[in-house]
C-alpha atoms as a PDB file:
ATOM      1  CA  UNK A   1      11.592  78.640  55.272  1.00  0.00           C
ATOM      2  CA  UNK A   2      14.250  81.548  54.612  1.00  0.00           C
ATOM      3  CA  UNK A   3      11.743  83.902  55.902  1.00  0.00           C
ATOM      4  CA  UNK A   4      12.062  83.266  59.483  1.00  0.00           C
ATOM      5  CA  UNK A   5      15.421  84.018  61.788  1.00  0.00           C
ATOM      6  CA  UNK A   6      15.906  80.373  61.835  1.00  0.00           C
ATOM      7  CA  UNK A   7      15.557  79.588  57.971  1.00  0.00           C
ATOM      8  CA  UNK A   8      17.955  82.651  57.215  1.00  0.00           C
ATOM      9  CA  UNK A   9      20.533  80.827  60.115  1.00  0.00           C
ATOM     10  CA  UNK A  10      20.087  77.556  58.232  1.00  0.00           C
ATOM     11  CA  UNK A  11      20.518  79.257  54.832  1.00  0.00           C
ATOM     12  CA  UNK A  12      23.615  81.408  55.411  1.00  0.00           C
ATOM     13  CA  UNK A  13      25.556  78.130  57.398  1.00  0.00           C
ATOM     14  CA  UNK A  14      24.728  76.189  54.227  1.00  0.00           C
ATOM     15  CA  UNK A  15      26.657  79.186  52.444  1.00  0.00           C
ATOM     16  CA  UNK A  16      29.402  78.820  54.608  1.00  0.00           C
ATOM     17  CA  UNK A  17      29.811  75.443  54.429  1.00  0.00           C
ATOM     18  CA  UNK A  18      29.382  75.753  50.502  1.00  0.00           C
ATOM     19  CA  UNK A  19      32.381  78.254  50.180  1.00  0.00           C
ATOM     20  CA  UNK A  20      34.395  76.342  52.629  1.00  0.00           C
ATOM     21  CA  UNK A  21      34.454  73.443  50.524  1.00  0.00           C
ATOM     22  CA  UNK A  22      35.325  75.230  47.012  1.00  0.00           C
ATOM     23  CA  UNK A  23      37.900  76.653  48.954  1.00  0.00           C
ATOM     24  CA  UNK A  24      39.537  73.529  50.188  1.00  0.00           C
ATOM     25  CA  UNK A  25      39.188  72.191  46.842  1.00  0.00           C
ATOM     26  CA  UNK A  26      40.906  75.441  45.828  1.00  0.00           C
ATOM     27  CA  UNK A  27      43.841  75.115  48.290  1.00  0.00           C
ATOM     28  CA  UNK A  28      44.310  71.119  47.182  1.00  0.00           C
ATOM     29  CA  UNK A  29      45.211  72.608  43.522  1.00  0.00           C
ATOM     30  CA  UNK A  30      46.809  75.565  44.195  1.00  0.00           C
ATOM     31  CA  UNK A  31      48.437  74.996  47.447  1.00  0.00           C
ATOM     32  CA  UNK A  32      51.855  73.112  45.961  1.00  0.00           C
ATOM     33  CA  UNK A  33      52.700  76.198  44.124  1.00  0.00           C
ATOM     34  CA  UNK A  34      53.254  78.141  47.191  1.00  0.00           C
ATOM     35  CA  UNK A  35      55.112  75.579  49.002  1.00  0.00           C
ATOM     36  CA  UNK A  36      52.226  73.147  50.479  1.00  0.00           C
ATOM     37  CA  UNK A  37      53.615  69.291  50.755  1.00  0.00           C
ATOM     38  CA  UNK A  38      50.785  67.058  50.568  1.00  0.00           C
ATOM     39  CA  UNK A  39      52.476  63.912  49.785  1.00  0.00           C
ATOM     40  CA  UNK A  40      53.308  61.208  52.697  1.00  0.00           C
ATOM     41  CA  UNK A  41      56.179  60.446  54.056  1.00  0.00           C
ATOM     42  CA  UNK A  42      58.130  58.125  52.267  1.00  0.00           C
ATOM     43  CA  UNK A  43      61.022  55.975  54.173  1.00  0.00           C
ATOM     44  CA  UNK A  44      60.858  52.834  55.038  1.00  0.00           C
ATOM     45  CA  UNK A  45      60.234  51.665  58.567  1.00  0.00           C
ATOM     46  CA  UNK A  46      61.806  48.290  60.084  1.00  0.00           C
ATOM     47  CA  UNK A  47      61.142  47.643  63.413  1.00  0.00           C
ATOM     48  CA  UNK A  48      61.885  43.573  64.962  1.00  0.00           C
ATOM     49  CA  UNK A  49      58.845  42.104  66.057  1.00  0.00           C
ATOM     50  CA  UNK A  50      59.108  39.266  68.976  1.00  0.00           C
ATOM     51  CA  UNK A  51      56.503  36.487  68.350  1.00  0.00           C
ATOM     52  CA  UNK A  52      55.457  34.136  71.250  1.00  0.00           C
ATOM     53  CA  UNK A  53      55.020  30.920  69.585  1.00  0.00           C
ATOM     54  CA  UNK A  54      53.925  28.347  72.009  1.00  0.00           C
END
């Protein structure tokens, strides 16, 4: 398969798509230490709801 044009396409996107990932994974560990937030908001919402009871 890696011989032809297409095989060596297929190959090197799998690469890609290999080193992207690691390098998310990366980013999720080391990404707080230079400042990253990754945790949600946390206040509380309150907002009156009307219900139509008939």
């Amino acid at each position: 398969m890696s011989g032809t044009p297409m095989g060596r396409l297929i190959k090197y996107l799998l690469y890609i798509v290999i080193l992207a990932a690691i390098g998310l994974v990366f980013y999720a560990y080391v990404g707080p230490w230079f400042g990253a937030d990754f945790d949600a908001p946390t206040e509380e919402v309150r907002k009156p709801v009307v219900l139509n009871a008939d």
